[in-house]
Protein backbone atom coordinates (compact mmCIF):
# COMPACT_ATOMS: atom_id res chain seq x y z
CA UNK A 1 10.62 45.08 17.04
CA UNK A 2 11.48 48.39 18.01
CA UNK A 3 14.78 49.92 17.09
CA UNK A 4 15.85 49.96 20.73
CA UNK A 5 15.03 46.41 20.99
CA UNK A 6 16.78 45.62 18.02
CA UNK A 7 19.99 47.19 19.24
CA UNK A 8 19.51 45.05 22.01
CA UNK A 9 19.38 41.67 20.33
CA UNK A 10 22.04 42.82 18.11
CA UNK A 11 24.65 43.09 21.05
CA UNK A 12 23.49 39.96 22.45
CA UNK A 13 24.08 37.90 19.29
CA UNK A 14 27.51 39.75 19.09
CA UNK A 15 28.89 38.75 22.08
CA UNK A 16 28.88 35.95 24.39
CA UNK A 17 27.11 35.78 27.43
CA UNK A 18 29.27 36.70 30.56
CA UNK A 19 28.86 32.79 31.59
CA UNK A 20 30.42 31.44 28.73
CA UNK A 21 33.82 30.28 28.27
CA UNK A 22 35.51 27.90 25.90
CA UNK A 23 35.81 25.17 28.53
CA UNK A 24 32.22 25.06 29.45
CA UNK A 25 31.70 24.82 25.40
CA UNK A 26 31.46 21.19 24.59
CA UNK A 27 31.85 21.52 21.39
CA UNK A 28 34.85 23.12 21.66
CA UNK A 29 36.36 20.98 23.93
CA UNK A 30 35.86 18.16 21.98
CA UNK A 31 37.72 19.90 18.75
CA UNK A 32 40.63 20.70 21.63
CA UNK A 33 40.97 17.15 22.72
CA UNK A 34 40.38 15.02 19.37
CA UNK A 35 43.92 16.03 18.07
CA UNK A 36 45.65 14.85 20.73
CA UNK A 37 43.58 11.36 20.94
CA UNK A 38 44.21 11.03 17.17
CA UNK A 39 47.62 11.43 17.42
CA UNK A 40 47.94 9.38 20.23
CA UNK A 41 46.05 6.55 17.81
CA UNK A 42 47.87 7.44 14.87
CA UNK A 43 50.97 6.96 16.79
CA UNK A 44 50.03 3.55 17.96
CA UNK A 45 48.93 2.55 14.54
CA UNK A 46 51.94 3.39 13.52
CA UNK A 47 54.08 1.46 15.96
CA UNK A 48 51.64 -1.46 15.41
CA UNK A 49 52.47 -1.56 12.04
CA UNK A 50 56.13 -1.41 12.76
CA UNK A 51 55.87 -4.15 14.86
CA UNK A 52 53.71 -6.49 12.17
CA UNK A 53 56.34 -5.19 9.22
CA UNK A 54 59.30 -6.44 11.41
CA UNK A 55 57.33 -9.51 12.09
CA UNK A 56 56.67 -10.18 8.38
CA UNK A 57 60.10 -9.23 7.59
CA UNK A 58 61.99 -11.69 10.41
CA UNK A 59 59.30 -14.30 9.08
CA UNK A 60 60.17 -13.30 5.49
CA UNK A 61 63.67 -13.63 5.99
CA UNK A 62 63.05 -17.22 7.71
CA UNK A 63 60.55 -18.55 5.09
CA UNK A 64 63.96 -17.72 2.67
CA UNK A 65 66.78 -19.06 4.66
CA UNK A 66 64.78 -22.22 4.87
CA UNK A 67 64.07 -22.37 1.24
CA UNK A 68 67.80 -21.41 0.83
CA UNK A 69 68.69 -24.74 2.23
CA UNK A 70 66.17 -26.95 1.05
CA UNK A 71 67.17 -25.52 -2.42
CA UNK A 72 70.79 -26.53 -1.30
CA UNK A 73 69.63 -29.90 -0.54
CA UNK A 74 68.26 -30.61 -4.06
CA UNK A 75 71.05 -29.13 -5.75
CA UNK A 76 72.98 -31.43 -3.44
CA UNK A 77 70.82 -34.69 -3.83
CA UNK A 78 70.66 -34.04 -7.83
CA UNK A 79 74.18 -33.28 -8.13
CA UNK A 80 74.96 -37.13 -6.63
CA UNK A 81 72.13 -38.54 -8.69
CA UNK A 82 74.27 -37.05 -11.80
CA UNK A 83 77.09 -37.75 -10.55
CA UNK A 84 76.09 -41.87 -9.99
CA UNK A 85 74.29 -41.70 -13.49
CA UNK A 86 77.58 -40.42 -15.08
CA UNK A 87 79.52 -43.07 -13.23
CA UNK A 88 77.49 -45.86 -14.42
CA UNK A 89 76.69 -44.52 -18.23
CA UNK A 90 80.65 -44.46 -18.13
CA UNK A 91 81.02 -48.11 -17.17
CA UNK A 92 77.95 -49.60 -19.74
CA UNK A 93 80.12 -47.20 -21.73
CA UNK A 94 83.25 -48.83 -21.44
CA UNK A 95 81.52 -52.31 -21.31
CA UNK A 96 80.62 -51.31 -24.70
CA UNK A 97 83.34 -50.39 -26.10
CA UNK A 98 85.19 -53.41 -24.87
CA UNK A 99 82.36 -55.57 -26.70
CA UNK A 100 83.02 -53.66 -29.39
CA UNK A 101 86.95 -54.15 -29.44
CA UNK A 102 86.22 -57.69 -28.72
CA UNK A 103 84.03 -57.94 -31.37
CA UNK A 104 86.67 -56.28 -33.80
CA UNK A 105 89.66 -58.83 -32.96
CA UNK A 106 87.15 -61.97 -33.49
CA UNK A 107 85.64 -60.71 -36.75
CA UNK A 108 89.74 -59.72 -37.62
CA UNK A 109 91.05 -63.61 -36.48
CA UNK A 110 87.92 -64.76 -38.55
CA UNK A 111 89.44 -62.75 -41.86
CA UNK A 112 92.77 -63.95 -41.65
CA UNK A 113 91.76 -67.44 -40.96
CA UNK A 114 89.62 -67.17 -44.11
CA UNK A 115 92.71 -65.76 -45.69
CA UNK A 116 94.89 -68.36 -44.69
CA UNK A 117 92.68 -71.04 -45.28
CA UNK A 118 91.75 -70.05 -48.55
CA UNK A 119 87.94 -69.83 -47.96
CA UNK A 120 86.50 -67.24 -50.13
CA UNK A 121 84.76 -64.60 -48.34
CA UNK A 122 81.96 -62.07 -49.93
CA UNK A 123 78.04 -61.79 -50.60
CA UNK A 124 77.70 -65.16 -50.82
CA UNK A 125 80.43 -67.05 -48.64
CA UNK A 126 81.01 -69.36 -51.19
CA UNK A 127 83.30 -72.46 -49.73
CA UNK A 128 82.87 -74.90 -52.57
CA UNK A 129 82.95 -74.95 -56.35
CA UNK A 130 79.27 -74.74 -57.84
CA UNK A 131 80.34 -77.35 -60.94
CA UNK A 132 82.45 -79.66 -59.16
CA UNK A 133 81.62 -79.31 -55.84
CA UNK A 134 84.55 -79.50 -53.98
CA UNK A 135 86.38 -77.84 -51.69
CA UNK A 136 87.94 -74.17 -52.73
CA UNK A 137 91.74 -73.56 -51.86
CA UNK A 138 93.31 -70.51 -52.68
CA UNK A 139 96.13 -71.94 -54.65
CA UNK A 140 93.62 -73.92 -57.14
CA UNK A 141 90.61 -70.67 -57.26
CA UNK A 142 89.91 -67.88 -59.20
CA UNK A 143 87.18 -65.38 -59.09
CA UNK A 144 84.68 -63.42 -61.84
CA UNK A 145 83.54 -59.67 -61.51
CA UNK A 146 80.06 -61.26 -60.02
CA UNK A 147 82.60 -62.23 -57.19
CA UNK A 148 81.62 -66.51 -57.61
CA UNK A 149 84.69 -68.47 -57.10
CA UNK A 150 85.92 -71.38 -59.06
CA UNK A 151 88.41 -74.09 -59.49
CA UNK A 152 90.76 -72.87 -62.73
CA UNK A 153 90.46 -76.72 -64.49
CA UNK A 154 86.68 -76.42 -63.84
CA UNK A 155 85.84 -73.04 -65.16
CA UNK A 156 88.15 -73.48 -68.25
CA UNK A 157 86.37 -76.77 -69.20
CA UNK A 158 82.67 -74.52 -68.31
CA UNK A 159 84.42 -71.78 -70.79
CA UNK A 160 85.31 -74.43 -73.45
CA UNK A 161 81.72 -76.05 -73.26
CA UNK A 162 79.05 -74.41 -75.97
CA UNK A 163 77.37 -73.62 -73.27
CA UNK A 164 79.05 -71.58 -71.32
CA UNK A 165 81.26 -68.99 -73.59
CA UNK A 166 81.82 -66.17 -71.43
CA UNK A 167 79.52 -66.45 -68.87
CA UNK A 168 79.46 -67.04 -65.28
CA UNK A 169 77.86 -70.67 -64.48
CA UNK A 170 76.14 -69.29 -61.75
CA UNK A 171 74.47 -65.86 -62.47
CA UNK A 172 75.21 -65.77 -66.31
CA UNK A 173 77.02 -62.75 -66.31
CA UNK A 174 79.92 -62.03 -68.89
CA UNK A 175 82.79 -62.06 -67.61
């Protein structure tokens, strides 16, 4: 190309045609418009997620009144269940303890009945002399450290026999 030429081509390149104009550009239109439609979008987006975090949030806010009350309702319902368990572990309670006193005053009228009687009481609830074998009073008894219980007649003859010197006829302990 020819330096003339060249100038030529130069200018062209350097500025735009007399025809063109950003508007007819659609490139340029396109870069115009596309902030404005992404706003536009953004700014729906963005209300559309306002609008599903409310509705999670009002559903949210359901989902934990109604496990506020159902949790009520079993504190409620367990608090009566206690409350009828205490009521009747207090009445076997007192049924017990009633046994128990019961109990106490019989096996109490048994020991002073045996006291009055003269029964003799211990290990072995001995009611009759082992060498005679008759009844035991209290005014006619005496007893050994192995707790046996004799007449006093029938033990001293046992204690004067060559037998028996100083032990008990039952267990043989000294006594």
């Amino acid at each position: 190309m020819t330096t003339p030429q060249r100038n030529v081509c130069e200018r062209r390149l350097r500025r735009p045609p007399k025809s063109f104009t950003p508007d007819s550009c659609e490139i340029s239109t396109r870069t115009q418009r596309m902030p404005e439609n992404a706003a536009l979008e953004l700014q729906a987006l963005k209300d559309k997620l306002r609008e599903q975090a409310e509705a999670h949030a009002l559903e949210l806010q359901a989902l934990r009144d109604q496990h506020s009350l159902e949790l009520q309702a079993l504190r409620d319902q367990h608090s009566l269940e206690l409350q009828a368990l205490r009521d009747q572990h207090s009445l076997e309670l007192q049924a017990l303890k009633d046994q128990l006193r019961e109990q106490a005053e019989a096996h109490s009228l048994e020991l002073q009945r045996i006291r009055d009687e003269g029964i003799p009481y211990g290990p072995w609830q001995q009611r009759e002399c082992p060498i005679c074998y008759e009844f035991l009073c209290n005014k006619s008894r005496c007893f050994l450290r192995c707790r046996h219980f004799f007449h006093y007649d029938c033990l001293d003859s046992w204690a004067r026999s060559t037998v028996g010197v100083g032990l008990c006829p039952v267990c043989r302990v000294a006594y």
